[in-house]
N, C-alpha and C. Protein backbone atom coordinates (compact mmCIF):
# COMPACT_ATOMS: atom_id res chain seq x y z
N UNK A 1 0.83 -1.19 0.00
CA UNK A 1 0.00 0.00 0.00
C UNK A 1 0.87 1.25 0.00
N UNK A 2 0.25 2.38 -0.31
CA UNK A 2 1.01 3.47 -0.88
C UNK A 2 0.47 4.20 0.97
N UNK A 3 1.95 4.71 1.40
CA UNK A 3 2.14 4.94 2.45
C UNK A 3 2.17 7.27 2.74
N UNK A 4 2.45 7.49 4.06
CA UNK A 4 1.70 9.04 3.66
C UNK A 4 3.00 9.57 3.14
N UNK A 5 4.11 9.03 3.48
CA UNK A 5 4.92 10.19 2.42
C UNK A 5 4.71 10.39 0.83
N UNK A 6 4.79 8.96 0.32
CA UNK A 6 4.48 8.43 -0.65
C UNK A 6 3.35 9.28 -1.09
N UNK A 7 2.10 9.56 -0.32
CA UNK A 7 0.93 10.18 -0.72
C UNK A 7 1.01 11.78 -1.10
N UNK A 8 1.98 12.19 -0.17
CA UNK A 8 2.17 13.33 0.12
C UNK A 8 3.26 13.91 -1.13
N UNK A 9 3.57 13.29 -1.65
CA UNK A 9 4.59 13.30 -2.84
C UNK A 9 4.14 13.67 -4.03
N UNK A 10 2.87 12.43 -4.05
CA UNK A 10 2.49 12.63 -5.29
C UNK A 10 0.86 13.44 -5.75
N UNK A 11 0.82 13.94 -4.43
CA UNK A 11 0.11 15.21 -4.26
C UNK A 11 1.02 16.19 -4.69
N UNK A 12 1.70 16.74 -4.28
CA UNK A 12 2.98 17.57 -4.67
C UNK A 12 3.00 17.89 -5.76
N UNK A 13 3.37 16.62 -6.54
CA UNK A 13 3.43 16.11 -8.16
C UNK A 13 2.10 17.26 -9.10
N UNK A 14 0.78 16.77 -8.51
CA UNK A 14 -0.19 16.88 -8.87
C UNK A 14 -0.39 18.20 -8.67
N UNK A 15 -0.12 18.95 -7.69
CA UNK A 15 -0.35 19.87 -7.75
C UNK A 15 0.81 20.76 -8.43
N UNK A 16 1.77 20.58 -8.59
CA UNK A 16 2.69 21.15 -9.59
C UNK A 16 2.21 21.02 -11.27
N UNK A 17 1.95 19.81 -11.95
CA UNK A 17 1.61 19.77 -12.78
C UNK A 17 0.06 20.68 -13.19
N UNK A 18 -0.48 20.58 -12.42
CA UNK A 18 -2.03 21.33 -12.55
C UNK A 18 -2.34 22.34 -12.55
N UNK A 19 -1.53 22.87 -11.44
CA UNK A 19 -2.16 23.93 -10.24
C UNK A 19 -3.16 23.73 -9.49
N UNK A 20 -3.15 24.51 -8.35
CA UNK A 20 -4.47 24.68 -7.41
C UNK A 20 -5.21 24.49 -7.68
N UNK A 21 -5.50 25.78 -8.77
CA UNK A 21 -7.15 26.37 -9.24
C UNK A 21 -7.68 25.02 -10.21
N UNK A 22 -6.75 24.37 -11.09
CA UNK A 22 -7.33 23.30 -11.50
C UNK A 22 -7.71 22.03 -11.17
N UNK A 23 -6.95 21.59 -9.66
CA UNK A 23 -7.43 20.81 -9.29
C UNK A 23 -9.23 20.20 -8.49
N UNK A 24 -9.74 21.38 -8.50
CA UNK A 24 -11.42 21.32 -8.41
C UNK A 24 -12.19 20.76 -9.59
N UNK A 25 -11.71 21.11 -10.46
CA UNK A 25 -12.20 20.90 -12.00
C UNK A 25 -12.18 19.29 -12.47
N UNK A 26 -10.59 19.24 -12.36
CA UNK A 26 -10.19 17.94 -12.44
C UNK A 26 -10.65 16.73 -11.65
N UNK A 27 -11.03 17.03 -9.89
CA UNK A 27 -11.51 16.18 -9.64
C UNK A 27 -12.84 16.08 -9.98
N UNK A 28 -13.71 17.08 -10.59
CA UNK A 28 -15.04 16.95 -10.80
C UNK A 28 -14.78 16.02 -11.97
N UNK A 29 -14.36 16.40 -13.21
CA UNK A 29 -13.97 15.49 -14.75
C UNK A 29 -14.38 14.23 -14.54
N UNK A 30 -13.10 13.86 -13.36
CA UNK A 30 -12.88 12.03 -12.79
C UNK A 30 -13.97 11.63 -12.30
N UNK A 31 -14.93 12.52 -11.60
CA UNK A 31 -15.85 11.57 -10.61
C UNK A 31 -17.12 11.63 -12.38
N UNK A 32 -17.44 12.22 -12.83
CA UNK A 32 -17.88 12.23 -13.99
C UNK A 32 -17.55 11.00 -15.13
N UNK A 33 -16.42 11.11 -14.87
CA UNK A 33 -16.17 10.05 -15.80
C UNK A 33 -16.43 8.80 -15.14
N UNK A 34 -15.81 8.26 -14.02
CA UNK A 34 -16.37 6.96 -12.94
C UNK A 34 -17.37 7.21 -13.44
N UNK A 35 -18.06 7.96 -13.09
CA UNK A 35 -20.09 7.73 -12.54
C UNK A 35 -20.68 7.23 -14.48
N UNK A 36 -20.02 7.59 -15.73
CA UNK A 36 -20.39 7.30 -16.56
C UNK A 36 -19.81 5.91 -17.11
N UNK A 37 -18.40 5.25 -16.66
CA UNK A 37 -17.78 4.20 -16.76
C UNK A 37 -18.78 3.07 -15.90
N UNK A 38 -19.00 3.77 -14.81
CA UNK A 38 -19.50 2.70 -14.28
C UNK A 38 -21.51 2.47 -14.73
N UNK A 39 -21.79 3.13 -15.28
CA UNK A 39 -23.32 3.36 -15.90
C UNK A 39 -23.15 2.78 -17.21
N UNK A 40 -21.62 2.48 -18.33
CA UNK A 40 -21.65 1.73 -18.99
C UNK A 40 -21.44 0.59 -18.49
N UNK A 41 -20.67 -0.10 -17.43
CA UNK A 41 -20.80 -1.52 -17.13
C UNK A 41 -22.21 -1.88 -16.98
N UNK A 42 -22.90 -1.52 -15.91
CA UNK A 42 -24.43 -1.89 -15.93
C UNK A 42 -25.21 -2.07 -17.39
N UNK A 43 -24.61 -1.33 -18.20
CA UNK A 43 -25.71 -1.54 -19.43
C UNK A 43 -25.05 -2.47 -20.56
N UNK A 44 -23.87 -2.54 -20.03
CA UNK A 44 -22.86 -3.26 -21.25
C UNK A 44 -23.76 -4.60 -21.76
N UNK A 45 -24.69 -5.87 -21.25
CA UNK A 45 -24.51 -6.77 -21.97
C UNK A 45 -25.94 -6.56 -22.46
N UNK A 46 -26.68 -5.77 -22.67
CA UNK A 46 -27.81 -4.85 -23.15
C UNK A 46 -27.33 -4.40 -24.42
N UNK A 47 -26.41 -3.96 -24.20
CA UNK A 47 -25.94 -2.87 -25.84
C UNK A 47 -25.67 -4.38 -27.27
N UNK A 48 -25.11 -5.74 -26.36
CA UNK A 48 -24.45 -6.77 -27.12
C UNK A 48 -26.32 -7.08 -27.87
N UNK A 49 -27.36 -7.25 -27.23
CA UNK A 49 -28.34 -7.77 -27.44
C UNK A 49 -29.15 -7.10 -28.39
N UNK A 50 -29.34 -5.64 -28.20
CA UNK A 50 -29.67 -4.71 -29.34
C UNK A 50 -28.69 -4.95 -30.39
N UNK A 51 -27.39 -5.15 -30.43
CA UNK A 51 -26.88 -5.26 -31.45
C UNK A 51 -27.61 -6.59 -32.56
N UNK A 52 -27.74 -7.50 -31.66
CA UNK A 52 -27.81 -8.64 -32.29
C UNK A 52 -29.51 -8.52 -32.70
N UNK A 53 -30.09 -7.99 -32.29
CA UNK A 53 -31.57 -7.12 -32.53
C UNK A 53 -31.72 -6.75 -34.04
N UNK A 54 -30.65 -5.80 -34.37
CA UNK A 54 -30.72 -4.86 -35.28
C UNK A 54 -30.33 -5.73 -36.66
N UNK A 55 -29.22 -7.24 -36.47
CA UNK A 55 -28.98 -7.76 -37.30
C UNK A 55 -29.78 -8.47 -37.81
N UNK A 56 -30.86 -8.61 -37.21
CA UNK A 56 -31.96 -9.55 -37.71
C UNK A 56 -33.04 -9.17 -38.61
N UNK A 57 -33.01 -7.72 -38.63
CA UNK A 57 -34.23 -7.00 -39.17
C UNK A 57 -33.95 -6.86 -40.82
């Protein structure tokens, strides 16, 4: 497991590369993107079945 210096580092990192002001943004993006990654797993073997739907017509 990633320990607090370790954490504290690559916070550092992150906030050098970003900045401050962008890191609000950025974490909004990520939880956006999860919340839509994980709304395609739930529908994923749905999308296979319409597919196979559409080939039949």
């Amino acid at each position: 497991m990633i320990g607090t210096t370790e954490a504290l580092i690559i916070g550092g990192i992150v906030v050098l590369l970003f900045g401050a002001k962008k890191l609000p943004e950025l974490a909004k993006s990520m939880g956006q993107s999860k919340a839509a990654f994980n709304e395609g797993l739930k529908e994923g073997p749905s999308l296979e079945e319409d597919e196979d739907k559409d080939d039949t017509d």
